[in-house]
C-alpha atoms as a PDB file:
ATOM      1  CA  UNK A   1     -81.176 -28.583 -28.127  1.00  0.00           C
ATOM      2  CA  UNK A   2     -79.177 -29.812 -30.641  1.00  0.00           C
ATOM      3  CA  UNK A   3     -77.173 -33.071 -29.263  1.00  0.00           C
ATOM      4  CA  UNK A   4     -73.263 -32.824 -28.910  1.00  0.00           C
ATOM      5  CA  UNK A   5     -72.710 -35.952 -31.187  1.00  0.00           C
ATOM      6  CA  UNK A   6     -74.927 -34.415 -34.189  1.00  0.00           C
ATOM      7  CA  UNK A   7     -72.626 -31.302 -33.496  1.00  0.00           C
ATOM      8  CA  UNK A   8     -69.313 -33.140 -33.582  1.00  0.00           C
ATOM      9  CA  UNK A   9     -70.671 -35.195 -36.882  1.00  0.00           C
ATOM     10  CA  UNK A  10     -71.257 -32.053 -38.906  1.00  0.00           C
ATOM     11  CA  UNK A  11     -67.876 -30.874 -37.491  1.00  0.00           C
ATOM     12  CA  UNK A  12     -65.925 -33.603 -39.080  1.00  0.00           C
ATOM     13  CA  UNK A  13     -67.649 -33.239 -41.893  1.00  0.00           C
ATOM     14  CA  UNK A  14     -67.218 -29.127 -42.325  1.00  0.00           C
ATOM     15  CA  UNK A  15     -63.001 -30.142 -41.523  1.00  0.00           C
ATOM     16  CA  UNK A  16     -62.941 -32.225 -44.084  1.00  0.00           C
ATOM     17  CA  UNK A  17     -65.106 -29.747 -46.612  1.00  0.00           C
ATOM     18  CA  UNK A  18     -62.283 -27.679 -45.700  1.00  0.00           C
ATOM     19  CA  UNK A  19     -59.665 -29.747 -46.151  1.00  0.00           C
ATOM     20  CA  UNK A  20     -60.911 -30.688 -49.805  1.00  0.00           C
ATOM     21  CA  UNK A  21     -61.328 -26.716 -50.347  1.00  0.00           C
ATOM     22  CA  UNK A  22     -57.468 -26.599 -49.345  1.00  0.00           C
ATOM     23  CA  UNK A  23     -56.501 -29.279 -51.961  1.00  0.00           C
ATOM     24  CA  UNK A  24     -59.248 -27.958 -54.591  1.00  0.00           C
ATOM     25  CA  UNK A  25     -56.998 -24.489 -54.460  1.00  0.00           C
ATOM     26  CA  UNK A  26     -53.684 -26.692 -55.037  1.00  0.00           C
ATOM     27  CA  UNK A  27     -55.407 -28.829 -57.526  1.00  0.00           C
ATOM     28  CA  UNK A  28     -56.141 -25.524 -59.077  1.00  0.00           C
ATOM     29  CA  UNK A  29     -53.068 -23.305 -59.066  1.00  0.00           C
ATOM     30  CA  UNK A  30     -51.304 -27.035 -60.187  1.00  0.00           C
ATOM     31  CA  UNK A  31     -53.455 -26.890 -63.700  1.00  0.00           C
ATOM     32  CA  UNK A  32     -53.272 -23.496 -64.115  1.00  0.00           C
ATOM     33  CA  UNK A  33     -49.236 -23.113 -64.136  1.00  0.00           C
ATOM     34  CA  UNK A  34     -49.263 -26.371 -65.601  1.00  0.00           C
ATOM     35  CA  UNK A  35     -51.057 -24.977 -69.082  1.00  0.00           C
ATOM     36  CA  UNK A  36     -49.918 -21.763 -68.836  1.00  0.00           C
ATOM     37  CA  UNK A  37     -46.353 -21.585 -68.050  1.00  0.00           C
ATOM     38  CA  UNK A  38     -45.126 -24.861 -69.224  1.00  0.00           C
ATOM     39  CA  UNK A  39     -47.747 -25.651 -71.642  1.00  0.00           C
ATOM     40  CA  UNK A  40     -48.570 -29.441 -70.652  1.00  0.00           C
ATOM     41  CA  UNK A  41     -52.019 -29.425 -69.362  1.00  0.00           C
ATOM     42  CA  UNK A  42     -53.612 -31.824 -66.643  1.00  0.00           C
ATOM     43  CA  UNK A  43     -55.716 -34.678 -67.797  1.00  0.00           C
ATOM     44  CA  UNK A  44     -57.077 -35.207 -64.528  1.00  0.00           C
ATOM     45  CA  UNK A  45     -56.924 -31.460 -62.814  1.00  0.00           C
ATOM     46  CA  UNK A  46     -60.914 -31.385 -63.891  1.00  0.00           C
ATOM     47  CA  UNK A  47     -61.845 -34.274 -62.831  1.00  0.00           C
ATOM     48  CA  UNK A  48     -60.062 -34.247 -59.485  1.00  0.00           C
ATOM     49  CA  UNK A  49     -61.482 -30.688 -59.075  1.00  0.00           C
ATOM     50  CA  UNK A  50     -65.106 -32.376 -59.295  1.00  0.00           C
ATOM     51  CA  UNK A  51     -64.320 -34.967 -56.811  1.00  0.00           C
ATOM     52  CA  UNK A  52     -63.040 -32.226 -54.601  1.00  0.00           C
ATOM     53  CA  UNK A  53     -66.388 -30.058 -54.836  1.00  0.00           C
ATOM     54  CA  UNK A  54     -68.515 -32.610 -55.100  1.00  0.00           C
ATOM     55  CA  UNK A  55     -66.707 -33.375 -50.954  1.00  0.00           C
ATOM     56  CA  UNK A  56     -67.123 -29.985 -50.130  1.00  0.00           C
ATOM     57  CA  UNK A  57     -71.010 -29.818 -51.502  1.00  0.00           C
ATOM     58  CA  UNK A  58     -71.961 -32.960 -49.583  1.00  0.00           C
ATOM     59  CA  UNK A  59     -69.605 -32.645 -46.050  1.00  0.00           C
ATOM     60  CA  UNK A  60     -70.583 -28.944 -45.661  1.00  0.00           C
ATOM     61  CA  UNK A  61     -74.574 -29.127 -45.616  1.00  0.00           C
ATOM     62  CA  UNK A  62     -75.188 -30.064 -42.403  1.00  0.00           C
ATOM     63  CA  UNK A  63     -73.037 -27.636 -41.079  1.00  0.00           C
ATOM     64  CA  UNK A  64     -74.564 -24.774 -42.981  1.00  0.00           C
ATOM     65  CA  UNK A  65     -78.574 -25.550 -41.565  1.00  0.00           C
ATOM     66  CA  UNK A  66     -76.413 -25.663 -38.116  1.00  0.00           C
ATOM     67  CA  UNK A  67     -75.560 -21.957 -38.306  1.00  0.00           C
ATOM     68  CA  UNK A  68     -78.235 -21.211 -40.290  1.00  0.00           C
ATOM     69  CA  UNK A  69     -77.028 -20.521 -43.235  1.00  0.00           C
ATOM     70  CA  UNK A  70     -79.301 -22.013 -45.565  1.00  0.00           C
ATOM     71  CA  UNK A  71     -82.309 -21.027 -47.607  1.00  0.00           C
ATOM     72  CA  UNK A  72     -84.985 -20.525 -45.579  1.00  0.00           C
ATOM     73  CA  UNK A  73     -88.198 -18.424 -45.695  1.00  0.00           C
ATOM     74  CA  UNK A  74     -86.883 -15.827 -43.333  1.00  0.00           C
ATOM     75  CA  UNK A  75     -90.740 -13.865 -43.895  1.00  0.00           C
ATOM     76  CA  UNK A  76     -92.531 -16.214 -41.822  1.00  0.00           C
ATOM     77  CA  UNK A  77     -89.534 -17.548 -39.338  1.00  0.00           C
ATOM     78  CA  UNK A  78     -87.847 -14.176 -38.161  1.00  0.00           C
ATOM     79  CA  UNK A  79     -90.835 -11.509 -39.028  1.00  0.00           C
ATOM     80  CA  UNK A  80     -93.682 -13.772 -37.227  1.00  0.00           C
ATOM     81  CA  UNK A  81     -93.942 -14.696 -33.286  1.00  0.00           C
ATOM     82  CA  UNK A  82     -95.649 -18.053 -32.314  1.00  0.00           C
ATOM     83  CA  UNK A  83     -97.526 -19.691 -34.203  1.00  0.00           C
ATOM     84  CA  UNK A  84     -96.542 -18.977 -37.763  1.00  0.00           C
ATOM     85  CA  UNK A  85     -92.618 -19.085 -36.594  1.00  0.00           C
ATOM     86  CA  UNK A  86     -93.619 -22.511 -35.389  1.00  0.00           C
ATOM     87  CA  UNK A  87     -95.098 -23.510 -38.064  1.00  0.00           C
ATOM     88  CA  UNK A  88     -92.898 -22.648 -40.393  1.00  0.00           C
ATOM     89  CA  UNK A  89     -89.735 -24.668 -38.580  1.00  0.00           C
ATOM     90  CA  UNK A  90     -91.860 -27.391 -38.448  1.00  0.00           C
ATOM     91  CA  UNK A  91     -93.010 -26.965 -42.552  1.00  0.00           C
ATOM     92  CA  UNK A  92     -89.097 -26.626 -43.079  1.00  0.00           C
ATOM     93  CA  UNK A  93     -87.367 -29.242 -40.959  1.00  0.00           C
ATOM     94  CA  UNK A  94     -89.961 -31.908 -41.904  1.00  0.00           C
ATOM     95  CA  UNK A  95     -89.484 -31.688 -45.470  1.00  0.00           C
ATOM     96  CA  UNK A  96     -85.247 -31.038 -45.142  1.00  0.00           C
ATOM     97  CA  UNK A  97     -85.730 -34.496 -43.429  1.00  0.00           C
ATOM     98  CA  UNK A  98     -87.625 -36.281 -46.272  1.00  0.00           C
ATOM     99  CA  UNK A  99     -85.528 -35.234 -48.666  1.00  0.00           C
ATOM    100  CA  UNK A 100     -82.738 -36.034 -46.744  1.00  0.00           C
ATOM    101  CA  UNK A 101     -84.115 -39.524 -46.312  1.00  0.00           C
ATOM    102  CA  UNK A 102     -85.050 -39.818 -50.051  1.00  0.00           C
ATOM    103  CA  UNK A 103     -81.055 -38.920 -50.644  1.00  0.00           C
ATOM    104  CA  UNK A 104     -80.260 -41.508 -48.057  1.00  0.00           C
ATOM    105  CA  UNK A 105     -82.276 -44.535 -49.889  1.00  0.00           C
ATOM    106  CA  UNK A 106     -81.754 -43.391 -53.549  1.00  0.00           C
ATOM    107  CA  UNK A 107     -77.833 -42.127 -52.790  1.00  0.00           C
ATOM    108  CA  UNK A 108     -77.058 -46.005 -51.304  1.00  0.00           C
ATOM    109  CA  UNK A 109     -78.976 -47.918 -54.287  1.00  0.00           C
ATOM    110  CA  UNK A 110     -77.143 -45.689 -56.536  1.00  0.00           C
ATOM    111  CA  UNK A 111     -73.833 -46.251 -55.251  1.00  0.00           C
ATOM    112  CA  UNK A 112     -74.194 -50.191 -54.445  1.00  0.00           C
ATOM    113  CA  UNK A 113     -75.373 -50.243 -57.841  1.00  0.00           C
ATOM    114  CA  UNK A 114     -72.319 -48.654 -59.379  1.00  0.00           C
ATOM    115  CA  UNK A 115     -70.154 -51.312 -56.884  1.00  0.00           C
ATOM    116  CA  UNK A 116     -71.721 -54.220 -57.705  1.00  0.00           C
ATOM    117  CA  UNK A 117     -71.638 -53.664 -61.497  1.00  0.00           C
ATOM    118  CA  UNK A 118     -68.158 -52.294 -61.498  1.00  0.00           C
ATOM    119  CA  UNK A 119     -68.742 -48.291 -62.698  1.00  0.00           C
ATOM    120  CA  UNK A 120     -65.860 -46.731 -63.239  1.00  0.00           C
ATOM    121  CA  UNK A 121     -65.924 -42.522 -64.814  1.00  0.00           C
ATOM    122  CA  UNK A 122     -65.536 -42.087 -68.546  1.00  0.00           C
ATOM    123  CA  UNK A 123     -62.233 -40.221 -68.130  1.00  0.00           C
ATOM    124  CA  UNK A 124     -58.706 -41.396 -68.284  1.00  0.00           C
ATOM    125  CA  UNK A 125     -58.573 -41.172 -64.542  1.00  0.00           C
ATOM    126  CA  UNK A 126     -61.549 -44.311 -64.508  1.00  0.00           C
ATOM    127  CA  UNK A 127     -62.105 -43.545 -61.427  1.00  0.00           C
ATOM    128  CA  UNK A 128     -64.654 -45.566 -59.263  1.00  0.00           C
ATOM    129  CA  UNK A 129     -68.144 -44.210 -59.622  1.00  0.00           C
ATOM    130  CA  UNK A 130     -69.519 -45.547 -56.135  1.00  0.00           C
ATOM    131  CA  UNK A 131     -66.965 -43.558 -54.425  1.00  0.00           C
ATOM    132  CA  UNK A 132     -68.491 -40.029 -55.614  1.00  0.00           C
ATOM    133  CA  UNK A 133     -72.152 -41.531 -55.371  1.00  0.00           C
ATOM    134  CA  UNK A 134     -71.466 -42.653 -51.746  1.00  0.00           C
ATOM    135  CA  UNK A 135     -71.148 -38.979 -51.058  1.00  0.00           C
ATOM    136  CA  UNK A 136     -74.467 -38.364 -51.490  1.00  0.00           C
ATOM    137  CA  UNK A 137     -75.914 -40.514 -48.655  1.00  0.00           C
ATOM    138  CA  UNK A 138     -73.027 -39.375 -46.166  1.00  0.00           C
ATOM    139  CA  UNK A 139     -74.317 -35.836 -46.646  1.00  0.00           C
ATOM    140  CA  UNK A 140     -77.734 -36.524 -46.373  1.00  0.00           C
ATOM    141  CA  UNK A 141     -76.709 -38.274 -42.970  1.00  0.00           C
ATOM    142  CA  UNK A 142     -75.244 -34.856 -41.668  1.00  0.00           C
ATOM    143  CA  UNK A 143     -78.118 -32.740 -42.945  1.00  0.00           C
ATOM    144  CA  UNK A 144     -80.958 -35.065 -41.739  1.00  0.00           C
ATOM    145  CA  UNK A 145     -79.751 -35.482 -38.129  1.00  0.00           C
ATOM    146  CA  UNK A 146     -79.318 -31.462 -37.850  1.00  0.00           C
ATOM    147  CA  UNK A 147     -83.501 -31.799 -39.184  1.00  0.00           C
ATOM    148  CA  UNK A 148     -84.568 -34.438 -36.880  1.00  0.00           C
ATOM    149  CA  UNK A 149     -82.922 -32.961 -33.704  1.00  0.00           C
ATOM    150  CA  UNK A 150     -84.725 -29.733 -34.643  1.00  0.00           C
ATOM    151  CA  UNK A 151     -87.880 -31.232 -35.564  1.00  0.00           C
ATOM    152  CA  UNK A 152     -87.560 -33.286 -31.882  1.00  0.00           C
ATOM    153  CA  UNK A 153     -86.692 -29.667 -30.080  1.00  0.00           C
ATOM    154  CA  UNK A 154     -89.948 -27.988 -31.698  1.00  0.00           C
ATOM    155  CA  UNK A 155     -92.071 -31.283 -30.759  1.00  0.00           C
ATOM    156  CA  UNK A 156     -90.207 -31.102 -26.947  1.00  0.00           C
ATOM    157  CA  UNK A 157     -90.769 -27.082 -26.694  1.00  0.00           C
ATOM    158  CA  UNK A 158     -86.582 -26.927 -26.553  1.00  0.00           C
ATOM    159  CA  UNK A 159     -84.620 -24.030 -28.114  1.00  0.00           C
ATOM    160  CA  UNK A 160     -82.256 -25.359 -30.420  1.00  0.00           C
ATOM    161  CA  UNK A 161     -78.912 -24.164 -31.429  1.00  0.00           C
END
């Protein structure tokens, strides 16, 4: 059973993937008429646009293994009863949390790195770089509680949701 605060966490994360879709579309339609009707292109429409996906990559994961959408080796999960459908949650959830939890570690050195030596992007924008790296770990957050609280309903016999 998945719990309701792992639930509301990927939530708030999928609203504001969606909200960064929203302004990645205005961001967009912005550059194009921008170049194309009055000829004066965006300096920072491309590098605001990565920001914006790079939001939507990391806020929408967790949500995603939630409803199932994700990769997954559907052969052995869906087409097999017991044991092997077991098996393979277990195979899938337990490595979806290590990787999560190698995102988590590497993610925060990475991005108190870039704070404490002052990295800033090689654009005119200079943008902070620990901003965009702190992404990473706040994703991996979302995605490896969704993991855990399956892994914990397989190990408690629970159906999860």
């Amino acid at each position: 059973m998945m719990t309701p605060w792992i639930r509301y966490l990927n939530l708030m994360y999928l609203r504001i993937a969606e909200c960064a879709l929203f302004l990645l579309m205005i961001v967009i339609c912005y550059a194009v008429v921008a170049r194309y009707i009055f000829n004066a292109p965006s300096v920072h429409a491309v590098e605001v646009s990565a920001y914006l996906l790079a939001i939507m990559i990391w806020f929408a994961a967790g949500w995603a293994h939630i409803e199932h959408q994700h990769v997954s080796l559907e052969h052995f999960k869906d087409g097999k009863g017991g044991v092997m459908s077991v098996v393979s949650t277990i195979v899938s959830e337990v490595s979806i949390t290590i990787f999560c939890a190698t995102l988590l570690y590497a993610g925060t050195v990475s991005a108190l790195t870039a704070l404490d030596r002052g990295y800033k992007s090689a654009t005119l924008l200079a943008f902070p770089q620990w901003i965009l790296l702190a992404l990473i770990p706040v994703g991996a957050v979302g995605l490896g509680a969704v993991s855990v609280s399956r892994c914990w309903a397989v190990y408690t016999g629970k159906e999860t949701s």
